[in-house]
C-alpha atoms as a PDB file:
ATOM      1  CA  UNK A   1       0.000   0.000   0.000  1.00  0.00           C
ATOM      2  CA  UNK A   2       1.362   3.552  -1.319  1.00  0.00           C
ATOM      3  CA  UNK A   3       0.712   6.475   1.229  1.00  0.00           C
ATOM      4  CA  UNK A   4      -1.679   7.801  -1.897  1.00  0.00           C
ATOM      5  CA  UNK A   5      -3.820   4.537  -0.902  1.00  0.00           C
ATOM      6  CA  UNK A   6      -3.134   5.009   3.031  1.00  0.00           C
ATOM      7  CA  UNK A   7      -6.760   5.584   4.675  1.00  0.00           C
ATOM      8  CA  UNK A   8      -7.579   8.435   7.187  1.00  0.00           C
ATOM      9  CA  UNK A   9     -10.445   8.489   9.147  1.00  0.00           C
ATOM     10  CA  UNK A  10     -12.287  10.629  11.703  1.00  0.00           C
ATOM     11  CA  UNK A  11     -10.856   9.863  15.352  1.00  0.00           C
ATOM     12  CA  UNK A  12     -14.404   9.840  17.176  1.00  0.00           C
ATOM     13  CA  UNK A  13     -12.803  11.333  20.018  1.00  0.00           C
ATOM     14  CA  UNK A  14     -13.828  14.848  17.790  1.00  0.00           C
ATOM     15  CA  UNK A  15     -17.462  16.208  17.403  1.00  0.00           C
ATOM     16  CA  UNK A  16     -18.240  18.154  14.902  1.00  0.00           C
ATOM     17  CA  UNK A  17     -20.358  21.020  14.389  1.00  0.00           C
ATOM     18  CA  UNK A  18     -21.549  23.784  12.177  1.00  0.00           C
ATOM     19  CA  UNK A  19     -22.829  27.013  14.104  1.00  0.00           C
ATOM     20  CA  UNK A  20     -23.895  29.667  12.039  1.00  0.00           C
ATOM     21  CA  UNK A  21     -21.113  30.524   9.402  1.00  0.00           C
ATOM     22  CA  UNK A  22     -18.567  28.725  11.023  1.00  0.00           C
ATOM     23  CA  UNK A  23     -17.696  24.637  11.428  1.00  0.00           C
ATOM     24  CA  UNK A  24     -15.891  23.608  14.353  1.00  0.00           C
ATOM     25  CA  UNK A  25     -14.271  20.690  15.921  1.00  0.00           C
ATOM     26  CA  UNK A  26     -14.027  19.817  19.795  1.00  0.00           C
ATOM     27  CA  UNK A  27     -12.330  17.157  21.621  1.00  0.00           C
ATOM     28  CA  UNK A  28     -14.920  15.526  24.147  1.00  0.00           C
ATOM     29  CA  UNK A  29     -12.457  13.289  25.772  1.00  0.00           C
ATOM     30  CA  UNK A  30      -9.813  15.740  26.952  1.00  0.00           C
ATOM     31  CA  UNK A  31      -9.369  16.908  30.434  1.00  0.00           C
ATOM     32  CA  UNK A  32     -11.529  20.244  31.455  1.00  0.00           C
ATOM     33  CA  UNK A  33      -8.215  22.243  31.388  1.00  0.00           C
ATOM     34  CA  UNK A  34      -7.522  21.513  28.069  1.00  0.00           C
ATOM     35  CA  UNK A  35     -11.354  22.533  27.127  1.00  0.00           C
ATOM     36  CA  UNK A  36     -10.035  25.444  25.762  1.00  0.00           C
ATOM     37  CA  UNK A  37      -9.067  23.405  22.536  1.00  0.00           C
ATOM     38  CA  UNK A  38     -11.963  23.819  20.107  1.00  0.00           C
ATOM     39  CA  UNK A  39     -10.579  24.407  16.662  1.00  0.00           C
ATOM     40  CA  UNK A  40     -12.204  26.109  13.560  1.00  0.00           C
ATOM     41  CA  UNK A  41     -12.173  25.161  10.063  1.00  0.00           C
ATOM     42  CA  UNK A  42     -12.064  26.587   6.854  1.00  0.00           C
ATOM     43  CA  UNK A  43     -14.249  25.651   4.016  1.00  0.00           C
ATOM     44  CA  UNK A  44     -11.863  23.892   2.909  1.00  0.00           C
ATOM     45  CA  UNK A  45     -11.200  22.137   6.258  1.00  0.00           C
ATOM     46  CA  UNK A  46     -15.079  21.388   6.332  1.00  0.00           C
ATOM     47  CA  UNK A  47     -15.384  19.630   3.277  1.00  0.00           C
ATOM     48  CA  UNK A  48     -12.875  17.430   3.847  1.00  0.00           C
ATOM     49  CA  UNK A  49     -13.953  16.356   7.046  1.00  0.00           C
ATOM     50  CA  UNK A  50     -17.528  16.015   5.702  1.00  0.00           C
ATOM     51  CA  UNK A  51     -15.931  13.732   3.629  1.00  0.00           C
ATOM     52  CA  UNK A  52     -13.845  11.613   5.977  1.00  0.00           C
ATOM     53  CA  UNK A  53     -17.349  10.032   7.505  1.00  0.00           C
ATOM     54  CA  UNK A  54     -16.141   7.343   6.093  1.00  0.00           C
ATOM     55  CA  UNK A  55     -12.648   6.525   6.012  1.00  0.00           C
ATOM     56  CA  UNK A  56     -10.440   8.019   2.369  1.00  0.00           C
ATOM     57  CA  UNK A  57      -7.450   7.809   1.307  1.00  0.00           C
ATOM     58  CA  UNK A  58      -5.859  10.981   0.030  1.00  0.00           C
ATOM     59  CA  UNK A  59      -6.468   9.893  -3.976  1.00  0.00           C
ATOM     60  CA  UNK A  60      -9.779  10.054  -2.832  1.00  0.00           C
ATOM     61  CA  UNK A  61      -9.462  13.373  -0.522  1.00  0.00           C
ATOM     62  CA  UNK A  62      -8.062  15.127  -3.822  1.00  0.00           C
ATOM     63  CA  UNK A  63     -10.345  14.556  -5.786  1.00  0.00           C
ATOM     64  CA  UNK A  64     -13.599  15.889  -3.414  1.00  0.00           C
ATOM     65  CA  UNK A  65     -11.194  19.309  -3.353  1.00  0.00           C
ATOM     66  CA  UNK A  66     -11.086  18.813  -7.065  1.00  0.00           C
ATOM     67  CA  UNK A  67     -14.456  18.251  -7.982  1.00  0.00           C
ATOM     68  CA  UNK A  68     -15.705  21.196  -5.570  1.00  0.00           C
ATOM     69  CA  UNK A  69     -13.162  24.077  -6.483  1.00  0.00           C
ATOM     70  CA  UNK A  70     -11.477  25.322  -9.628  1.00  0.00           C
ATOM     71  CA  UNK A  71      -7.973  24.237  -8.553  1.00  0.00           C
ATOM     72  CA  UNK A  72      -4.708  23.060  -9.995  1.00  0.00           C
ATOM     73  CA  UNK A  73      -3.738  19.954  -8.595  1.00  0.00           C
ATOM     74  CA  UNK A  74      -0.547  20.930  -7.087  1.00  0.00           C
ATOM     75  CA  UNK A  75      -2.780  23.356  -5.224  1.00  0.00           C
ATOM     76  CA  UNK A  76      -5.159  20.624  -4.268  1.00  0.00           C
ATOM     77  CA  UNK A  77      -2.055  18.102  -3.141  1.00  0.00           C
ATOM     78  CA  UNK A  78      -0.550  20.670  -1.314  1.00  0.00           C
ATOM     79  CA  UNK A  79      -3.963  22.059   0.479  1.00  0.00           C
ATOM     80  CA  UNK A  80      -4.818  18.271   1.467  1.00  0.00           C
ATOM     81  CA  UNK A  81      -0.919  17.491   2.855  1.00  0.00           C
ATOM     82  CA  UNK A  82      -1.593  20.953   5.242  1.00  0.00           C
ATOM     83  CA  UNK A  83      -4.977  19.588   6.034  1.00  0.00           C
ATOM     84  CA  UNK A  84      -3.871  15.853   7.037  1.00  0.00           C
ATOM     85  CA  UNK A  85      -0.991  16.956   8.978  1.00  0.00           C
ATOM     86  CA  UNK A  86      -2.497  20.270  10.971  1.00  0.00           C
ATOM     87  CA  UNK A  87      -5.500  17.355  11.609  1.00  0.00           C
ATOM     88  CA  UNK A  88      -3.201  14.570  12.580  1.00  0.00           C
ATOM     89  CA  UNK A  89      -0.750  16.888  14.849  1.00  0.00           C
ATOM     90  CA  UNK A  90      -4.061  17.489  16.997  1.00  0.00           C
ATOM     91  CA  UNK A  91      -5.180  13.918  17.115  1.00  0.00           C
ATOM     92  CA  UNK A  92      -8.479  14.523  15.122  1.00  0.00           C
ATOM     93  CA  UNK A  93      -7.383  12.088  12.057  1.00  0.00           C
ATOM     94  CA  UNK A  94      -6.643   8.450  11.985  1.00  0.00           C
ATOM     95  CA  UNK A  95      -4.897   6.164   9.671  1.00  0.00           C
ATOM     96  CA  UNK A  96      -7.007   3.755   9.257  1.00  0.00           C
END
């Protein structure tokens, strides 16, 4: 299996939530200190994790961000790497 086929999936330790104009993560299993770790996504971010219900691989990933915006694919590739790591570094994505 090539990282391109590597699957990522939703860690359900993350709700998520759209209020209003914004869409927004929190942890629910993290201790009350650390409450102060909600985190706010882009439209971008949003689709993306809309589409990670059900576990993707990036291939996959790329091409939602392709089929939704007029973008070049380095654009994409690059967007989706920033996405998978800023998500991963906060323990919100899994590879599945």
């Amino acid at each position: 299996m090539t990282e391109q086929d590597e699957l990522y999936s939703r860690n359900p330790d993350f709700i998520f939530r759209r209020i209003i104009d914004e869409t927004i993560l929190v942890p629910v299993h993290r201790d009350l200190a650390e409450m102060d770790c909600i985190y706010t996504l882009n439209e971008l971010g949003a689709l993306l994790w809309e589409r990670l219900e059900t576990p993707a691989s990036k291939i996959e990933l790329r091409k939602a961000i392709l089929d939704t915006y007029d973008a070049a694919e380095d654009t994409a590739a690059a967007d989706l790497d920033r996405f998978l790591e800023e998500m991963q570094s906060i323990g919100a994505l899994l590879r599945a």
